[in-house]
N, C-alpha and C. Protein backbone atom coordinates (compact mmCIF):
# COMPACT_ATOMS: atom_id res chain seq x y z
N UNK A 1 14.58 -17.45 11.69
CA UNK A 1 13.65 -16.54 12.33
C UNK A 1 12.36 -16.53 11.52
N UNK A 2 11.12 -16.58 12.32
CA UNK A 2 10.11 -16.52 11.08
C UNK A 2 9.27 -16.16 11.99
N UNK A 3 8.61 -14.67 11.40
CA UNK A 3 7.75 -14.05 12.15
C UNK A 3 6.43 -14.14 11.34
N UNK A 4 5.11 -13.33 11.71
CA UNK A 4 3.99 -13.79 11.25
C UNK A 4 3.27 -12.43 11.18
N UNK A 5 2.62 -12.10 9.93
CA UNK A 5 2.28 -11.41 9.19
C UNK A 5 0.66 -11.39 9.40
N UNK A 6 0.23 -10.39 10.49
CA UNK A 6 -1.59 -10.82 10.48
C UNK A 6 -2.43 -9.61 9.38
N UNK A 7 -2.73 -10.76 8.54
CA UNK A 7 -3.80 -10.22 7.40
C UNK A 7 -4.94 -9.69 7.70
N UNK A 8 -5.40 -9.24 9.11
CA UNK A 8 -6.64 -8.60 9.81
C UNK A 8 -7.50 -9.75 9.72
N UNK A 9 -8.27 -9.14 10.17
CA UNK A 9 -10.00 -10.01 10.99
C UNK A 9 -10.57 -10.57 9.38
N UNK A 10 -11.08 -11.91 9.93
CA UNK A 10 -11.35 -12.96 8.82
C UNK A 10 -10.55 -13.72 8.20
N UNK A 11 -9.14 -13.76 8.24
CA UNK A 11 -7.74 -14.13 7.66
C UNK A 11 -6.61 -14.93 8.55
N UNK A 12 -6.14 -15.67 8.40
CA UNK A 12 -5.23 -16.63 9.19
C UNK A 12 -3.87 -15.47 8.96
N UNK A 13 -3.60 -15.69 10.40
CA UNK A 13 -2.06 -15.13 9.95
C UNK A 13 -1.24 -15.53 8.92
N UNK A 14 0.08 -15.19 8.72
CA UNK A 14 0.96 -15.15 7.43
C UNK A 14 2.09 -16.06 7.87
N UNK A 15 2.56 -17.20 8.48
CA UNK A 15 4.10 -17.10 8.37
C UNK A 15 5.16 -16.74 7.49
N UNK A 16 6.21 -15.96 8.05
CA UNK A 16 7.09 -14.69 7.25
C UNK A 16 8.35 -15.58 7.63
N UNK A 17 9.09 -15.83 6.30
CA UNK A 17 10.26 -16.16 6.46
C UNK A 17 11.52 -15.19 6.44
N UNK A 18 12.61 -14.99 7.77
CA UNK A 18 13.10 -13.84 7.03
C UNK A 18 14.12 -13.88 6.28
N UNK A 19 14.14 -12.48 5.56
CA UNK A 19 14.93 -12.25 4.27
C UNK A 19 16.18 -13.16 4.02
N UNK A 20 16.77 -13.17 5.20
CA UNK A 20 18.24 -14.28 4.97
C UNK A 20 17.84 -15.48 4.71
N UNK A 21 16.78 -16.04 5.23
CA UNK A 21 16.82 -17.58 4.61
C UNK A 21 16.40 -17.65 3.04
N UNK A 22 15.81 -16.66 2.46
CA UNK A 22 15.10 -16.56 1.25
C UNK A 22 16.44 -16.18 0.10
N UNK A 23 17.50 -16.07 0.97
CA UNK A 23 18.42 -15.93 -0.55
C UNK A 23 18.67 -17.31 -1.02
N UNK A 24 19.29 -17.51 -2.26
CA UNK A 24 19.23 -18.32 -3.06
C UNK A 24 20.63 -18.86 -3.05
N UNK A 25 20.45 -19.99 -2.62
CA UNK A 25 21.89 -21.20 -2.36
C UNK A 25 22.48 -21.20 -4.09
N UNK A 26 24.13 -21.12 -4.07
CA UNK A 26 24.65 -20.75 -5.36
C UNK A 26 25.96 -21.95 -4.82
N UNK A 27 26.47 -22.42 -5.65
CA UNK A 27 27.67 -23.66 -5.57
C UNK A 27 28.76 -22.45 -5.07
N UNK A 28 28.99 -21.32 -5.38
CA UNK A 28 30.57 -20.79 -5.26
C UNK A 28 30.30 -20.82 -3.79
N UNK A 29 31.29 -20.89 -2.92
CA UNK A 29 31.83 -20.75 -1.79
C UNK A 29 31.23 -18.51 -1.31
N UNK A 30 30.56 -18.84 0.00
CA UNK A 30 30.24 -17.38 0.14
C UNK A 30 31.23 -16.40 1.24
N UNK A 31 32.43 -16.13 -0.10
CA UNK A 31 33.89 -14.97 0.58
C UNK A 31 33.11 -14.01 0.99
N UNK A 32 32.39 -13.52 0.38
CA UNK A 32 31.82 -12.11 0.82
C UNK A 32 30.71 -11.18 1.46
N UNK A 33 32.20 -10.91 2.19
CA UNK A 33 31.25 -10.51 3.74
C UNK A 33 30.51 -9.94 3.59
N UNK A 34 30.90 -8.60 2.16
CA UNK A 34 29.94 -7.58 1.66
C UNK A 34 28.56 -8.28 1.82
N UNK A 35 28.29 -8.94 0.74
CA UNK A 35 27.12 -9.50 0.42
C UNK A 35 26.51 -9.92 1.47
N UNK A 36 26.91 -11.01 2.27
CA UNK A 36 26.00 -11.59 3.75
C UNK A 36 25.70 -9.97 4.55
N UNK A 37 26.66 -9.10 4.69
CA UNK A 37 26.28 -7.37 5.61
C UNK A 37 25.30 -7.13 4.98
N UNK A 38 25.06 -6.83 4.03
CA UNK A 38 23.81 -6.19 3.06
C UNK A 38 22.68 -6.96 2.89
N UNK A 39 22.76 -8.44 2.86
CA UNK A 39 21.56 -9.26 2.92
C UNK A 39 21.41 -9.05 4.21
N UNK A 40 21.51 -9.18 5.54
CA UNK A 40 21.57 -8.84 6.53
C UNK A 40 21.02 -8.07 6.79
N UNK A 41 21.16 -6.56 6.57
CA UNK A 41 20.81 -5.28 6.35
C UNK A 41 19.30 -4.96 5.59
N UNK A 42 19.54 -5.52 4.50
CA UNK A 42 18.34 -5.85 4.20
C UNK A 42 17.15 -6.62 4.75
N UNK A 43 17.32 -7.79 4.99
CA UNK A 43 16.31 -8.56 5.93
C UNK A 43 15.99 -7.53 7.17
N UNK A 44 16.80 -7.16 7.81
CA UNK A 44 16.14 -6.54 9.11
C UNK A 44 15.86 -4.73 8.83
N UNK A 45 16.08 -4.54 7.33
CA UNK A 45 15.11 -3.24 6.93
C UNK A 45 13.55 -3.71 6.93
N UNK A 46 13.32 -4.83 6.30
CA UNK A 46 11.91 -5.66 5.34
C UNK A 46 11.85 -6.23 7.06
N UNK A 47 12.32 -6.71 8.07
CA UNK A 47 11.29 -6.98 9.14
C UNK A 47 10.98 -6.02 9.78
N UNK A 48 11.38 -4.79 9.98
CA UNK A 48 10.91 -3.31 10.57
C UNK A 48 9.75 -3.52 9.73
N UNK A 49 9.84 -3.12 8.24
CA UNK A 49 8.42 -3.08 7.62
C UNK A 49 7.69 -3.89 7.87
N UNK A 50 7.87 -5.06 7.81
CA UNK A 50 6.72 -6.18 8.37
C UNK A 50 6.11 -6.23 9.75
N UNK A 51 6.89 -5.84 10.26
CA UNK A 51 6.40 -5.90 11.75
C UNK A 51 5.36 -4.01 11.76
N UNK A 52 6.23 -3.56 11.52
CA UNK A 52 5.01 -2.43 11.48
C UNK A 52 3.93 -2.41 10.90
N UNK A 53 4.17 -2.87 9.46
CA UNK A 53 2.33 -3.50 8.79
C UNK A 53 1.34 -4.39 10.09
N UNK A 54 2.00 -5.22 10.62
CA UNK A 54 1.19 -6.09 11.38
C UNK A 54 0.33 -5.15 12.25
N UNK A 55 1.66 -4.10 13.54
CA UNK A 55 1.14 -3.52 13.97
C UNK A 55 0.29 -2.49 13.88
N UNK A 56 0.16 -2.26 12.46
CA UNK A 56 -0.86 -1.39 12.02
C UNK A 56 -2.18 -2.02 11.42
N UNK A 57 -2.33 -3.38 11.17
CA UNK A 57 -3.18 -4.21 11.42
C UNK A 57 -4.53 -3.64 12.49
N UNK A 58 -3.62 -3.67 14.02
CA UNK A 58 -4.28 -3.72 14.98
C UNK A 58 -5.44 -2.13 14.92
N UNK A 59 -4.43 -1.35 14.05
CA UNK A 59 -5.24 0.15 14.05
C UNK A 59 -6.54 -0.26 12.95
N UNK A 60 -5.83 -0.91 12.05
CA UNK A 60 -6.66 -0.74 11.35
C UNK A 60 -8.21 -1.47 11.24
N UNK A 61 -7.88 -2.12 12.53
CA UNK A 61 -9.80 -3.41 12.77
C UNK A 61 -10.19 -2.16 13.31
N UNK A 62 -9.60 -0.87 14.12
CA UNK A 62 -10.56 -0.31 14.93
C UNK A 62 -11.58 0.78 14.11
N UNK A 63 -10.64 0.98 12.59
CA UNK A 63 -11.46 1.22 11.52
C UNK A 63 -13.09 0.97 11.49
N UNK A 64 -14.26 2.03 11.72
CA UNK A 64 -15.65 1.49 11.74
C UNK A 64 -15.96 0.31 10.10
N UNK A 65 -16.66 -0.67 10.56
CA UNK A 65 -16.93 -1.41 9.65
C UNK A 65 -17.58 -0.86 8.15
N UNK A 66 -18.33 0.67 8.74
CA UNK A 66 -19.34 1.35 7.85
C UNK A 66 -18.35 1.86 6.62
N UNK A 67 -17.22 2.80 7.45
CA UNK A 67 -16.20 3.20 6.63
C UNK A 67 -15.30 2.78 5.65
N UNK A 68 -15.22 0.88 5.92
CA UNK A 68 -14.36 0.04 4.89
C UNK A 68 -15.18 -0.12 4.06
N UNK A 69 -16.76 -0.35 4.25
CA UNK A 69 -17.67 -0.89 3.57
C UNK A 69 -17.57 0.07 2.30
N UNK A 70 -18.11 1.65 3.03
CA UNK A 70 -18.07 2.85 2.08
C UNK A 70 -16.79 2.97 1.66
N UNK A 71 -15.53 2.82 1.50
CA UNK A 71 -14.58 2.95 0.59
C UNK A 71 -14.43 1.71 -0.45
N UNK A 72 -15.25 0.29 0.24
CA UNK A 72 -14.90 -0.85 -0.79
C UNK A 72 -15.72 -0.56 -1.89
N UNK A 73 -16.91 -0.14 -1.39
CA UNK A 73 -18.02 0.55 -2.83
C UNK A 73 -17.18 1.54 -3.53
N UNK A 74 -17.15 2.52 -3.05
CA UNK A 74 -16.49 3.42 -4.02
C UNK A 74 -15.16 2.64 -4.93
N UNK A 75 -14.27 1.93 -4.23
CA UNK A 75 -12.97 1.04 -5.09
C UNK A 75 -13.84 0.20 -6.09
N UNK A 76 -14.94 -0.53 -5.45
CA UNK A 76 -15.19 -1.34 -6.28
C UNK A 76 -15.94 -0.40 -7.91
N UNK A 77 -16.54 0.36 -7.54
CA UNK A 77 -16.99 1.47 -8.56
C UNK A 77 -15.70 1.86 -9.71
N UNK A 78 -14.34 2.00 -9.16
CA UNK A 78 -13.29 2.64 -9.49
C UNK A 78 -12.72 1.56 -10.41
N UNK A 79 -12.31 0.39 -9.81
CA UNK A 79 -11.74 -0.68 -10.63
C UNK A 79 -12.62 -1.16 -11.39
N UNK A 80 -14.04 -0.96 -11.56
CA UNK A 80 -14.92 -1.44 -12.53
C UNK A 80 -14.62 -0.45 -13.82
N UNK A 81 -14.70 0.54 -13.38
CA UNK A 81 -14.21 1.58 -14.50
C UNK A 81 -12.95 1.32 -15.54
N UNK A 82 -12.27 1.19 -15.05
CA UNK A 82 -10.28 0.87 -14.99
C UNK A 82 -10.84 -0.77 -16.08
N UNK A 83 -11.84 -1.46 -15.42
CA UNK A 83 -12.02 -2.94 -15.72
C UNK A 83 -12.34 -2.99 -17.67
N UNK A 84 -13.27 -2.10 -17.49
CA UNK A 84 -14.32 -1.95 -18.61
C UNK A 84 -13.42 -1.29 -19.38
N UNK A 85 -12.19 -0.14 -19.27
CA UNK A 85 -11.45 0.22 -20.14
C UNK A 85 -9.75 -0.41 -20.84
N UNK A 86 -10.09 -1.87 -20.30
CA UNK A 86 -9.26 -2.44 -20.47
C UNK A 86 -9.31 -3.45 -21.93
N UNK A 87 -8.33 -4.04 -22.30
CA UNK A 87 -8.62 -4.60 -23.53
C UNK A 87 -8.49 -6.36 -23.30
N UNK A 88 -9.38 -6.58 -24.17
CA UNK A 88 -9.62 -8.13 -23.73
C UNK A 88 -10.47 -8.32 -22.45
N UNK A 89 -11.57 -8.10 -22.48
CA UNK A 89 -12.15 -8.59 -20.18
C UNK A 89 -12.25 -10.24 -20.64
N UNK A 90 -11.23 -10.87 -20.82
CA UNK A 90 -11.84 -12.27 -20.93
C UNK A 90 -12.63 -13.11 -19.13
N UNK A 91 -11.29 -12.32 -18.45
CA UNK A 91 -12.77 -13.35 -17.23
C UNK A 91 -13.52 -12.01 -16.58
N UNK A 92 -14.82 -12.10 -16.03
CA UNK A 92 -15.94 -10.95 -15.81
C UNK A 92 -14.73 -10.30 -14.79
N UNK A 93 -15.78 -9.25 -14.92
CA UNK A 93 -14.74 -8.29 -13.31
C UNK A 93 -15.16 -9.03 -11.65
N UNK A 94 -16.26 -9.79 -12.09
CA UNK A 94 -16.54 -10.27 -10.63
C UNK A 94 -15.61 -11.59 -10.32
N UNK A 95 -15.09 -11.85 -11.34
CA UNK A 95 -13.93 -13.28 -11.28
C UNK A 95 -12.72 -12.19 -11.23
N UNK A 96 -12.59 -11.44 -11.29
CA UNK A 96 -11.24 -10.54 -11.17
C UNK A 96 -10.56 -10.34 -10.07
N UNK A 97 -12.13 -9.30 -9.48
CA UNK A 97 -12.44 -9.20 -8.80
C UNK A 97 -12.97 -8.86 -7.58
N UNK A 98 -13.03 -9.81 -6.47
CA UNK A 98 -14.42 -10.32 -5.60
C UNK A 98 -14.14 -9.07 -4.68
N UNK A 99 -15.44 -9.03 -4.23
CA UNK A 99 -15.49 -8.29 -2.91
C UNK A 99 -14.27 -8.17 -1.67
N UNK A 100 -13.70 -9.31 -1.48
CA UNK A 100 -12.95 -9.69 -0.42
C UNK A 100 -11.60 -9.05 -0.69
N UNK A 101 -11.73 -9.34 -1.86
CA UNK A 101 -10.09 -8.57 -2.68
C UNK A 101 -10.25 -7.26 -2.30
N UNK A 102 -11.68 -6.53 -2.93
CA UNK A 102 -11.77 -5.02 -2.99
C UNK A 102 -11.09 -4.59 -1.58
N UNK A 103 -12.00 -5.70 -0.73
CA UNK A 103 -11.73 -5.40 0.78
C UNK A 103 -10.60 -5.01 1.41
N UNK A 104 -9.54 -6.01 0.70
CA UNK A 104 -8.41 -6.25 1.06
C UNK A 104 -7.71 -4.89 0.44
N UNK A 105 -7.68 -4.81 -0.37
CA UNK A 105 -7.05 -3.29 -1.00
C UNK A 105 -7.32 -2.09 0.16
N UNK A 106 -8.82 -1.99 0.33
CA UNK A 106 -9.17 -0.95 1.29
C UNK A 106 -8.18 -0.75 2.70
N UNK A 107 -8.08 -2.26 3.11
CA UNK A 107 -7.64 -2.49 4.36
C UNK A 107 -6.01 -2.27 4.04
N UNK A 108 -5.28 -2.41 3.23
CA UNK A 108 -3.91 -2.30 2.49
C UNK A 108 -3.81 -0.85 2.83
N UNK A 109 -4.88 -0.32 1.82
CA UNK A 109 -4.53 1.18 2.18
C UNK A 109 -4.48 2.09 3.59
N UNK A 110 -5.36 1.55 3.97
CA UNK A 110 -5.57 2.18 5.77
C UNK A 110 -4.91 1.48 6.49
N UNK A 111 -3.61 0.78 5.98
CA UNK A 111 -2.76 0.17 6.92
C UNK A 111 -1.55 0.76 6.85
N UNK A 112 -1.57 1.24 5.05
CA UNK A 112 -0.28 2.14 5.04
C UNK A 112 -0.52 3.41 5.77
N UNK A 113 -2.02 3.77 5.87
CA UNK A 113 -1.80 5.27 6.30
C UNK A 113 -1.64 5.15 7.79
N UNK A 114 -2.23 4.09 8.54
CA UNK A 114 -1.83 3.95 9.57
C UNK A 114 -0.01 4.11 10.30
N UNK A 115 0.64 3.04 8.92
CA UNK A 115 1.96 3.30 9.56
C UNK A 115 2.89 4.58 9.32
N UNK A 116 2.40 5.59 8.46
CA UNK A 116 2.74 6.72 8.65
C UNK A 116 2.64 7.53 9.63
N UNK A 117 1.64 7.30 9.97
CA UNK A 117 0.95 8.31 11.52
C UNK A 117 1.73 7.80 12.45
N UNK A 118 1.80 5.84 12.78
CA UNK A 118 2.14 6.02 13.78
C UNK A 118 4.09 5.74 13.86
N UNK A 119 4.75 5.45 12.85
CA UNK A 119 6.13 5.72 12.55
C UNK A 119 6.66 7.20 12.82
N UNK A 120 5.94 7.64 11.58
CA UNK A 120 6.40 9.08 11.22
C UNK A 120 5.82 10.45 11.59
N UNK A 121 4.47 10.27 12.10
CA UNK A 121 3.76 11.27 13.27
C UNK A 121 3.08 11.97 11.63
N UNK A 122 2.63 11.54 10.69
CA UNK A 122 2.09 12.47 9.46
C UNK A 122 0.88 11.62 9.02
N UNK A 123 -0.05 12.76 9.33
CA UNK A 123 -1.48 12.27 8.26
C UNK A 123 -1.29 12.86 7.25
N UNK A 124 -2.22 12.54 6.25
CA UNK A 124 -1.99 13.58 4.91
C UNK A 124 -3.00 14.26 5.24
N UNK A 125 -2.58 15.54 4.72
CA UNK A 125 -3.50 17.27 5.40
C UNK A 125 -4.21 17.29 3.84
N UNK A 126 -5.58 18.53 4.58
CA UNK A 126 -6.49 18.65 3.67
C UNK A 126 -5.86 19.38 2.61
N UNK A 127 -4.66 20.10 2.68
CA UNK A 127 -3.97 20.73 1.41
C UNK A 127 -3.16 20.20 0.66
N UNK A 128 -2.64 18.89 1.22
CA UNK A 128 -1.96 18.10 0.05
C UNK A 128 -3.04 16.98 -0.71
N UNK A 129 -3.86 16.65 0.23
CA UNK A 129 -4.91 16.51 -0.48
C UNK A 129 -6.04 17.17 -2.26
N UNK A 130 -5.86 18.11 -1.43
CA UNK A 130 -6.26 19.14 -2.68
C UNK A 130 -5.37 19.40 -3.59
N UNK A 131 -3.70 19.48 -3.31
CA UNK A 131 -2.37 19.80 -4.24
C UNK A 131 -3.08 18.32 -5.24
N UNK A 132 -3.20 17.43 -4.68
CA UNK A 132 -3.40 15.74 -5.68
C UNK A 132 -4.88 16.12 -6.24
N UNK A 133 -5.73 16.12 -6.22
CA UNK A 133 -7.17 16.82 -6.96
C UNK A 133 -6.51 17.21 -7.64
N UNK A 134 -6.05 18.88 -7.66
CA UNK A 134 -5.49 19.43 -9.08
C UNK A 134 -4.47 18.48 -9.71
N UNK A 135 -3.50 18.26 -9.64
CA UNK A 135 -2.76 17.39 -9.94
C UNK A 135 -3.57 16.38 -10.91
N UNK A 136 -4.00 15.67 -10.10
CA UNK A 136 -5.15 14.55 -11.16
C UNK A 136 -5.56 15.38 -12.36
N UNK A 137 -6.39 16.44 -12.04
CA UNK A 137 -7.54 17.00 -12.77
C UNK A 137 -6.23 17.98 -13.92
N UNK A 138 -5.50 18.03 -13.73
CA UNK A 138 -4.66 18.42 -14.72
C UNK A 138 -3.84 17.73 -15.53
N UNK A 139 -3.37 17.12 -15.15
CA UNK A 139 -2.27 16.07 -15.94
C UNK A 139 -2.57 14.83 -16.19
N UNK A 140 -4.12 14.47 -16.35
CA UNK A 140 -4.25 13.22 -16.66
C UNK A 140 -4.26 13.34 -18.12
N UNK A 141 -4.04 11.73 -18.85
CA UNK A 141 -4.27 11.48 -20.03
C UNK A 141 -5.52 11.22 -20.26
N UNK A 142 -6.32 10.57 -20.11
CA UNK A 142 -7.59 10.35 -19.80
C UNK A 142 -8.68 11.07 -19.21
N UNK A 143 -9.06 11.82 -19.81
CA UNK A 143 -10.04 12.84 -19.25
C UNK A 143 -11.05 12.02 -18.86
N UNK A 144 -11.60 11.55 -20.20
CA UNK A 144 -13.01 10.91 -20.54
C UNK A 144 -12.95 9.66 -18.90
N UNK A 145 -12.25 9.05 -19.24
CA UNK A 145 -11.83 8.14 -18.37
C UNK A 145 -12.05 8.53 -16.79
N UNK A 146 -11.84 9.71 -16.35
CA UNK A 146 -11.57 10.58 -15.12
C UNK A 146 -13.13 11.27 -14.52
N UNK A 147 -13.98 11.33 -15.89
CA UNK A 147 -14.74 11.90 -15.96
C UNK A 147 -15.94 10.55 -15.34
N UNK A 148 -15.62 9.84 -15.66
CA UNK A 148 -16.69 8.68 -15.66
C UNK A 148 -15.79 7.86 -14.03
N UNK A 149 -15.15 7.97 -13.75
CA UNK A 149 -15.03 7.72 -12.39
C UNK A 149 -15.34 8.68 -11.23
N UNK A 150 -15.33 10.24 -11.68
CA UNK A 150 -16.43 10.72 -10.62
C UNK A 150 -17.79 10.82 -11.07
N UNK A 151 -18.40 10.77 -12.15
CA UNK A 151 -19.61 9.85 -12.02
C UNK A 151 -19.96 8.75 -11.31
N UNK A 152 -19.23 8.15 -11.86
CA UNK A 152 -19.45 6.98 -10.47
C UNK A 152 -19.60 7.04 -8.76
N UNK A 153 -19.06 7.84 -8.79
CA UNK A 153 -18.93 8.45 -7.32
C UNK A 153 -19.74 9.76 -7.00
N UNK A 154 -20.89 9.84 -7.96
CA UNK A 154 -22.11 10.69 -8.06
C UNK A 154 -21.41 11.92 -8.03
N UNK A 155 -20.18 12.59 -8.68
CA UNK A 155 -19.07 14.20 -8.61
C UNK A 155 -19.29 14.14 -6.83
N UNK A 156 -19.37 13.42 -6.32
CA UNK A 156 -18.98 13.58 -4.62
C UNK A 156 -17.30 13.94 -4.57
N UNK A 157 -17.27 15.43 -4.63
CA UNK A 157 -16.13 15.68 -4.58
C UNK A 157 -15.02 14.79 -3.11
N UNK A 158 -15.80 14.80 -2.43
CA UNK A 158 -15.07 14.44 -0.82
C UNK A 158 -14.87 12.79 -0.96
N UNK A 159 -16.28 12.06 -1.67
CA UNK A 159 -15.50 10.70 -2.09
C UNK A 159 -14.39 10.69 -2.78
N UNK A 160 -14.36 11.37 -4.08
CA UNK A 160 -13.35 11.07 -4.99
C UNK A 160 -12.07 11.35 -4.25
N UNK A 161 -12.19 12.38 -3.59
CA UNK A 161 -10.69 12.69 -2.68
C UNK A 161 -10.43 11.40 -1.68
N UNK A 162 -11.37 10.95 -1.02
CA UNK A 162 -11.01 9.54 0.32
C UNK A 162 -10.49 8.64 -0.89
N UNK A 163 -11.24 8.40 -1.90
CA UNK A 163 -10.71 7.54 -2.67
C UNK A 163 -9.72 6.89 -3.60
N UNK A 164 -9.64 8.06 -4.14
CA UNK A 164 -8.62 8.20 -5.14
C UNK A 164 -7.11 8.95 -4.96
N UNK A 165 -7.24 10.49 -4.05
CA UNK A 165 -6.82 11.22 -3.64
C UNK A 165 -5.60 11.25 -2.98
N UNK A 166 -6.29 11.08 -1.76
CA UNK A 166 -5.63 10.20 -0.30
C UNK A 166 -5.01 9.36 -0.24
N UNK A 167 -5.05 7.86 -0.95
CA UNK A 167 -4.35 6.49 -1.00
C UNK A 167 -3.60 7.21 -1.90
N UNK A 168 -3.21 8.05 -3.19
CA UNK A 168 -2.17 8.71 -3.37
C UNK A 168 -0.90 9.25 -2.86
N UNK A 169 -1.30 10.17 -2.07
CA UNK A 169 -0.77 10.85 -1.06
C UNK A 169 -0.08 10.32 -0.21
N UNK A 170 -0.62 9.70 0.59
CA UNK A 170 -0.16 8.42 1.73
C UNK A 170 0.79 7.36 1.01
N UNK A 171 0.72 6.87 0.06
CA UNK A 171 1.95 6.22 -0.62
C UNK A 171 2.70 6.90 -0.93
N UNK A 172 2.94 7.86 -1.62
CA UNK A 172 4.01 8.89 -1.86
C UNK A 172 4.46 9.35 -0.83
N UNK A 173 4.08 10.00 0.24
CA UNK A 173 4.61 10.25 1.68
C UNK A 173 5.52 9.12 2.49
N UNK A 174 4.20 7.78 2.19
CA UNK A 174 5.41 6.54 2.94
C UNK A 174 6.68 6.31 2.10
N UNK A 175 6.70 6.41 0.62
CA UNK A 175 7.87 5.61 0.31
C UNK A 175 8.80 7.00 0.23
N UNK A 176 8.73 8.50 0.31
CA UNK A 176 9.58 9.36 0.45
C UNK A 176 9.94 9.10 1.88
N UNK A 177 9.66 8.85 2.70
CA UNK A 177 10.00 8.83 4.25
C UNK A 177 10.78 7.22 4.45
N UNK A 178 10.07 6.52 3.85
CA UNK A 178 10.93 5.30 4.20
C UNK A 178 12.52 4.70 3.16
N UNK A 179 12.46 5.48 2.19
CA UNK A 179 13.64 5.98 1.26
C UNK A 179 14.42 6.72 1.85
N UNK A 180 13.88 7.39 2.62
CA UNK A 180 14.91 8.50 2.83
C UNK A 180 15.22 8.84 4.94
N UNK A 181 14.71 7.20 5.57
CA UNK A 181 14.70 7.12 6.69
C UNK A 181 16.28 6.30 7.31
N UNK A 182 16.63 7.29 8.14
CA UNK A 182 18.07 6.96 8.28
C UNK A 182 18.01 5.64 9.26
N UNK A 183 16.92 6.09 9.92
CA UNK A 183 16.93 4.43 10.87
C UNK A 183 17.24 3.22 10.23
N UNK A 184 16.57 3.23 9.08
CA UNK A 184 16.86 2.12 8.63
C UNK A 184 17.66 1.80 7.41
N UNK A 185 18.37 2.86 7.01
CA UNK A 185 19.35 2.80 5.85
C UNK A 185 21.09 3.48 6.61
N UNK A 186 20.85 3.65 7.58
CA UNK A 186 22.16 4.19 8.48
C UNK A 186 23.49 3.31 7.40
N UNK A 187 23.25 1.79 7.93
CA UNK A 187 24.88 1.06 7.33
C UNK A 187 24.84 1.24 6.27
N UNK A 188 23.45 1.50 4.94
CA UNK A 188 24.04 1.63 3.77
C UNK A 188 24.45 2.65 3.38
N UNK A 189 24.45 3.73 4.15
CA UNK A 189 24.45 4.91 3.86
C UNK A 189 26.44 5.17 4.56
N UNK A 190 26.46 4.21 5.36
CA UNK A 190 28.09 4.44 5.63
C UNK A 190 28.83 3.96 4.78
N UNK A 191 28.35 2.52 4.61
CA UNK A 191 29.23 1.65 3.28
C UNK A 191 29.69 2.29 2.55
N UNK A 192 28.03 3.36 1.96
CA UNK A 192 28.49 3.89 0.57
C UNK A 192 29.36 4.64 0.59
């Protein structure tokens, strides 16, 4: 089976091999059924996910161009920061990197938030939003560090939240929901 993975506008699709062909041929003879059920199980957990990334692809071109642009600036602002406090920059940050990458992150992120909304019916609300602000603004190690990334983002409180905030939130929400989604963990959850 090999389905195809579209990387959005500008990008050739992906061919996706699935999970069962990708296990690894071993000389012993394969007795166990266990193992083939669960690779099994597995592969067609990881093509739900794949196939929903794709289809959230489609949400995510309808994304205004202005809006990826304005979050790739702000990322790119963010990882320059992150860049410069790192040890060793032996290759520049623009060989690190490029625009297209930044891009790609942006589009990563508004693909996960996409498949929350349209899986799980949840945007992230302006109050868990704000729960992650404090959160940040309290428990970081790095003040100095924290401090000079909303500089960067001119203390635009509402950037730093689209930016930093939000792609927080929305990952923590997807992988609590998809951890803990019976659709797709039902047989392991009987096995066990």
């Amino acid at each position: 089976m090999v389905s195809v993975w579209d990387a959005g506008p500008g990008h050739e699709p992906i061919p996706i091999k699935s999970i069962r062909r990708l296990t690894p041929a071993t000389d012993e003879p394969r007795n166990s059924q266990l193992s083939q059920d669960m690779a099994m199980r597995v592969g067609r957990a990881w093509s739900v996910v794949l196939t929903l990334g794709a289809f959230s692809s489609l949400i995510c071109r309808g994304a205004a161009s202005a809006d990826i642009e304005a979050l790739a600036t702000d990322r790119t602002a963010i990882e320059r920061i992150y860049y410069n406090h790192r040890l060793g920059n032996d290759p520049t940050f623009e060989q690190l990197l490029t625009r297209t990458a930044v891009e790609t992150l942006v589009r990563a992120d508004l693909k996960k938030e996409a498949i929350l909304k349209q899986v799980y019916g949840i945007e992230p609300t302006l109050e868990a939003i704000q729960v992650e602000l404090r959160r940040i603004d309290a428990e970081t190690c790095a003040p100095e560090m924290l401090a000079e990334i909303k500089r960067a983002l001119n203390k635009d409180s509402a950037r730093f939240a689209r930016s930093v905030a939000r792609p927080v939130v929305v990952e923590r929400e997807l992988r609590r929901r998809f951890e803990n989604d019976d659709r797709l963990h039902a047989a392991q959850h009987q096995q066990a």
